[in-house]
N, C-alpha and C. Protein backbone atom coordinates (compact mmCIF):
# COMPACT_ATOMS: atom_id res chain seq x y z
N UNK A 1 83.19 32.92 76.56
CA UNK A 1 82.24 32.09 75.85
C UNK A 1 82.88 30.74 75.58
N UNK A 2 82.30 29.55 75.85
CA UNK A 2 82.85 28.38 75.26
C UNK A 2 81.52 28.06 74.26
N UNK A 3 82.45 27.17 73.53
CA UNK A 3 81.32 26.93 72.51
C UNK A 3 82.46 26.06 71.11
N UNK A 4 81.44 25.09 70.23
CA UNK A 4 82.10 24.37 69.71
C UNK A 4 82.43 24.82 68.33
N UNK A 5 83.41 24.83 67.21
CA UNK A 5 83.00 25.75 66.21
C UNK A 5 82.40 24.47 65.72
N UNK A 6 81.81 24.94 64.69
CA UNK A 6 80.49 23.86 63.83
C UNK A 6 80.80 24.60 62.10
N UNK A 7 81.88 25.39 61.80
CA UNK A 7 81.98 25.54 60.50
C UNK A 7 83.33 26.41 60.45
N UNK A 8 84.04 26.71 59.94
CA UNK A 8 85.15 27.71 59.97
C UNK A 8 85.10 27.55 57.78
N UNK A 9 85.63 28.97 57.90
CA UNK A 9 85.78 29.32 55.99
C UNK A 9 87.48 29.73 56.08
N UNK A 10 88.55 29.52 56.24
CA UNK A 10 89.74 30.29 55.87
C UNK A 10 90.50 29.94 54.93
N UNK A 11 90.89 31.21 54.43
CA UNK A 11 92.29 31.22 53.20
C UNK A 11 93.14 31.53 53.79
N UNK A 12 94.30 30.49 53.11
CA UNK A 12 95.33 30.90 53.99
C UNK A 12 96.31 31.76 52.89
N UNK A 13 96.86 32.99 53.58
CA UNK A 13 97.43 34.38 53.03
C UNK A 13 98.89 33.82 53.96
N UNK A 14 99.84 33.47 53.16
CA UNK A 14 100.80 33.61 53.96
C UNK A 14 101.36 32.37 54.71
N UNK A 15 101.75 33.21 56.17
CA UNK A 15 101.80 32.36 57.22
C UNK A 15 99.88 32.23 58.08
N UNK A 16 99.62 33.55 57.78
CA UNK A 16 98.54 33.65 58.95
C UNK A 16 97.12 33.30 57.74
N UNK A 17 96.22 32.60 58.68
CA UNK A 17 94.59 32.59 58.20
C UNK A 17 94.20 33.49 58.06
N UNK A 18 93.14 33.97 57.37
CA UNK A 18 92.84 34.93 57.66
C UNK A 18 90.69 34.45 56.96
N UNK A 19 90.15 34.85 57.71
CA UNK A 19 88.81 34.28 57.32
C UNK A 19 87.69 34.17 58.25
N UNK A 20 86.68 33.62 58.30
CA UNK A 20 85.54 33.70 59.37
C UNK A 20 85.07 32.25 59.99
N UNK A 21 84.83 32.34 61.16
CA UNK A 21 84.52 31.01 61.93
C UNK A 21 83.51 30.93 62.36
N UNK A 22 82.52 30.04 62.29
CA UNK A 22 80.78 30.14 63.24
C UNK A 22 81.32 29.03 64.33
N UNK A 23 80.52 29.36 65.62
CA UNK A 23 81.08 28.84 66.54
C UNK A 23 79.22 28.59 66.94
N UNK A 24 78.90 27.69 67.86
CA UNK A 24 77.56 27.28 68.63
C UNK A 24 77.86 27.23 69.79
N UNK A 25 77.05 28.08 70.52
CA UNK A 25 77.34 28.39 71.97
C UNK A 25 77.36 27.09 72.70
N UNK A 26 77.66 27.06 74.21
CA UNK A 26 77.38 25.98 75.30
C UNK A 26 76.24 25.87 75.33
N UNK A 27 75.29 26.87 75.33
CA UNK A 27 73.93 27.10 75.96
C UNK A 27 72.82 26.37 74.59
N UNK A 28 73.40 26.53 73.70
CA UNK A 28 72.86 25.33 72.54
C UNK A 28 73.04 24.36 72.31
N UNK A 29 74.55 24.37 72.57
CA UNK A 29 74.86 22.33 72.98
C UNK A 29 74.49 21.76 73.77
N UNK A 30 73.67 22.03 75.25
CA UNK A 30 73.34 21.45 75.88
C UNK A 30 72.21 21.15 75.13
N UNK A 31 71.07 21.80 74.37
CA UNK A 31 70.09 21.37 73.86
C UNK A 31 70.28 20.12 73.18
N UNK A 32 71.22 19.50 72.59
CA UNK A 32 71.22 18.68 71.43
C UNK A 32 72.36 17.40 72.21
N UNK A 33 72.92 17.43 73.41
CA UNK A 33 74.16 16.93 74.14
C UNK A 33 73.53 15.08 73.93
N UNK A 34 72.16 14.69 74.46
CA UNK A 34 71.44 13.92 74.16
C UNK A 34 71.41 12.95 72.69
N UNK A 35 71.06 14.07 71.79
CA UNK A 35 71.22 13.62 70.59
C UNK A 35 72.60 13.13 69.84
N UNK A 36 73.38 13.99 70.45
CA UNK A 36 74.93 13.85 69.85
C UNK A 36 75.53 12.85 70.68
N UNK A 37 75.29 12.65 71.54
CA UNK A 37 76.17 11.25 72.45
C UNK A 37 75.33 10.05 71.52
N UNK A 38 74.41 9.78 71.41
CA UNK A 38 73.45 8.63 70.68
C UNK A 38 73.88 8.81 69.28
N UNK A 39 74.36 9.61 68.80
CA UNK A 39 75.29 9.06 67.18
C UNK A 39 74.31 9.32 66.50
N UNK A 40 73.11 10.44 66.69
CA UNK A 40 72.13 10.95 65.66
C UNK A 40 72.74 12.01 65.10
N UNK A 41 72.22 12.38 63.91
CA UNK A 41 72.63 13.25 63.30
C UNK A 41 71.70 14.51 63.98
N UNK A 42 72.66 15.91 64.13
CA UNK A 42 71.28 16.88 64.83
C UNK A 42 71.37 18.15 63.63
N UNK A 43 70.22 18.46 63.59
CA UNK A 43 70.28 19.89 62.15
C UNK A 43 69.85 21.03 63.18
N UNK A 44 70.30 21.99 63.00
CA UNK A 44 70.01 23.31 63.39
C UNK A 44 69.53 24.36 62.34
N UNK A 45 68.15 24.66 62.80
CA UNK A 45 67.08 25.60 62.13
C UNK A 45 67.38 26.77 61.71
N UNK A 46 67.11 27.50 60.55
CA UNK A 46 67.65 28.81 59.90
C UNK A 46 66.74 29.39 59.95
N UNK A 47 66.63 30.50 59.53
CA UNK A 47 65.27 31.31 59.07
C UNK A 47 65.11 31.53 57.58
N UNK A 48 66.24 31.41 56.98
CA UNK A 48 66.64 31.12 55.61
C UNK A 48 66.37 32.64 55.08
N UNK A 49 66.83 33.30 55.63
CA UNK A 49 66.69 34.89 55.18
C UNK A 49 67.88 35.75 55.95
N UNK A 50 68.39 36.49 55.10
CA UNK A 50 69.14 37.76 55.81
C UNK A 50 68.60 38.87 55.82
N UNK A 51 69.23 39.69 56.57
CA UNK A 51 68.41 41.42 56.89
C UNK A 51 69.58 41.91 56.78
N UNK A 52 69.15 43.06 56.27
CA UNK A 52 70.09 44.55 56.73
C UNK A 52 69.44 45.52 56.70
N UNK A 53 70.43 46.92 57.64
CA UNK A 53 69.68 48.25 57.81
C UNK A 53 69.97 48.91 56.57
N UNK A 54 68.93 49.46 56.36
CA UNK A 54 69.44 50.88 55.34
C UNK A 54 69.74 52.08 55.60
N UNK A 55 69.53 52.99 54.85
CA UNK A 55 70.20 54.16 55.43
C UNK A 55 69.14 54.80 56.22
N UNK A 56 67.81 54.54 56.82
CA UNK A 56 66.78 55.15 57.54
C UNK A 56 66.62 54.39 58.85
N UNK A 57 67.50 53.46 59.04
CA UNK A 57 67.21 52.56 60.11
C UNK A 57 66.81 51.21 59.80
N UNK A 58 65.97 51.20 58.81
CA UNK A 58 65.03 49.91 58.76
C UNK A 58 65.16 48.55 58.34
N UNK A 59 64.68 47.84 59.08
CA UNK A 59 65.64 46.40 59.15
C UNK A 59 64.73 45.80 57.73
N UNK A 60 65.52 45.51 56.35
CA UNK A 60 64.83 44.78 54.98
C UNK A 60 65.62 43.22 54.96
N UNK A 61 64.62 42.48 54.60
CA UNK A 61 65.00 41.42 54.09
C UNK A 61 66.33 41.83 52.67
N UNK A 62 66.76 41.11 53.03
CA UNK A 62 68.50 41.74 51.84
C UNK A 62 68.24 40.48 51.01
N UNK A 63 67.72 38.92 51.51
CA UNK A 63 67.94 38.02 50.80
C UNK A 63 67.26 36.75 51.60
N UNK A 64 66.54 35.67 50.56
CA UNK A 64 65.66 34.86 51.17
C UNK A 64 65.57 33.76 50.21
N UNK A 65 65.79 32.41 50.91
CA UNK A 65 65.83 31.38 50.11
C UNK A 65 64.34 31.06 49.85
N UNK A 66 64.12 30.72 48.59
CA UNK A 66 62.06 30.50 48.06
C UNK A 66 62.27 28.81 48.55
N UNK A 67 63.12 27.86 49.26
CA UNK A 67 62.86 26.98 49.51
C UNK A 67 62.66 26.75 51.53
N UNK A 68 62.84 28.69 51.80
CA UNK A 68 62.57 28.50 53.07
C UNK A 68 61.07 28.53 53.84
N UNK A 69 61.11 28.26 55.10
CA UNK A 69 59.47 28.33 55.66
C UNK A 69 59.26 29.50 55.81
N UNK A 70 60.20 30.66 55.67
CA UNK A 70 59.95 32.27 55.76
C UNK A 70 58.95 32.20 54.38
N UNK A 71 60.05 31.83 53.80
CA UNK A 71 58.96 32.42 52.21
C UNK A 71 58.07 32.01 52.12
N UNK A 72 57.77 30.46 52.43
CA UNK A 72 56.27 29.53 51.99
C UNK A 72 55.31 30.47 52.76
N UNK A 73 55.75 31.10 53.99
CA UNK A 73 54.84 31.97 54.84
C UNK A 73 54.50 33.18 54.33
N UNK A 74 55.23 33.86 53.40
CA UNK A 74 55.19 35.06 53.06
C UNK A 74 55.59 36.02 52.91
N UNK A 75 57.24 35.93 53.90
CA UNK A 75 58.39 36.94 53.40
C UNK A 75 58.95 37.12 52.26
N UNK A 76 59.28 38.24 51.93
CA UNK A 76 60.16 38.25 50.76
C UNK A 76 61.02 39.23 50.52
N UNK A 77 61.88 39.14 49.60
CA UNK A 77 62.61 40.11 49.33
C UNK A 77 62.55 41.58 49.63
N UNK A 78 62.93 42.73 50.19
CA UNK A 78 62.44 44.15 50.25
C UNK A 78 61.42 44.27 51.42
N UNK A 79 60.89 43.48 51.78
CA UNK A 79 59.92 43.14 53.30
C UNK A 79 60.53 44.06 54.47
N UNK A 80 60.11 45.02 55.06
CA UNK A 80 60.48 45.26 56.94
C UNK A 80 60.12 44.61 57.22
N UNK A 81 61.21 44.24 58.15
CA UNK A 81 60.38 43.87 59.66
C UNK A 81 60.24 44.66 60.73
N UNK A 82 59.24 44.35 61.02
CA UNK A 82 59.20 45.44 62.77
C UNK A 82 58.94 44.94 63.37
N UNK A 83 58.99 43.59 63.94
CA UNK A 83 59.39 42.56 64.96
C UNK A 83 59.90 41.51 64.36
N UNK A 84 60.43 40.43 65.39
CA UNK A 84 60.72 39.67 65.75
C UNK A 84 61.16 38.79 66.77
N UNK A 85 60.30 37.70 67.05
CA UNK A 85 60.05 36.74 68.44
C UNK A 85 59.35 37.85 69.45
N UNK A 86 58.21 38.65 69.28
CA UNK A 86 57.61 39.35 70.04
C UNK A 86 58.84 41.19 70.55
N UNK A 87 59.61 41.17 69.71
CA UNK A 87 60.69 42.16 70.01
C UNK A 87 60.71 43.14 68.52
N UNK A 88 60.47 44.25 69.04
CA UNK A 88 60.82 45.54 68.14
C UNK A 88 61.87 45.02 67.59
C-alpha cells in the first residue's frame, strides 16, 4: 500500500513510539492531486458516527456527532444498521 499519512497520535514510551497512525490511500490522493498542487485547502468527508458489533452480531451506532449530516438525517445513538452504500 502506498499512501500519505494525514494524522499520526504517538507517545513516546522510552526509546520506541508506541501509538496509532491514519494513513490515506494512493487511490484517494489521486482524487484530490488537482486540488493539492493548486494550494487549496482539501477536507475529507466523515460520516460522523462510529459502529460496533455486539455480542449478537449487530452492527449499533456506538457514537454520533448531533453536528453530523448522519444525525440531521436521523441516525442516532443505539440505531442498526443493516446496510450500507447498498451492502449488507
Amino acid at each position: 500500500m502506498i499512501g500519505i499519512t494525514g494524522r499520526g497520535s504517538f507517545e513516546k514510551r522510552g526509546r520506541v513510539n508506541v501509538g496509532v497512525g491514519y494513513a490515506i490511500s494512493i487511490n484517494q490522493i489521486k482524487r484530490f492531486l488537482g486540488c493539492l498542487h493548486s494550494g487549496r485547502v482539501v477536507d475529507h468527508a466523515t460520516l460522523g458516527a462510529t459502529v460496533a458489533t455486539d455480542d449478537r452480531g449487530r452492527v449499533i451506532v456506538s457514537n454520533i456527532l448531533d453536528t453530523s449530516d448522519a444525525y440531521r438525517r436521523g441516525l442516532r445513538y443505539g440505531d442498526q444498521l443493516l446496510s450500507f452504500a447498498d451492502a449488507p
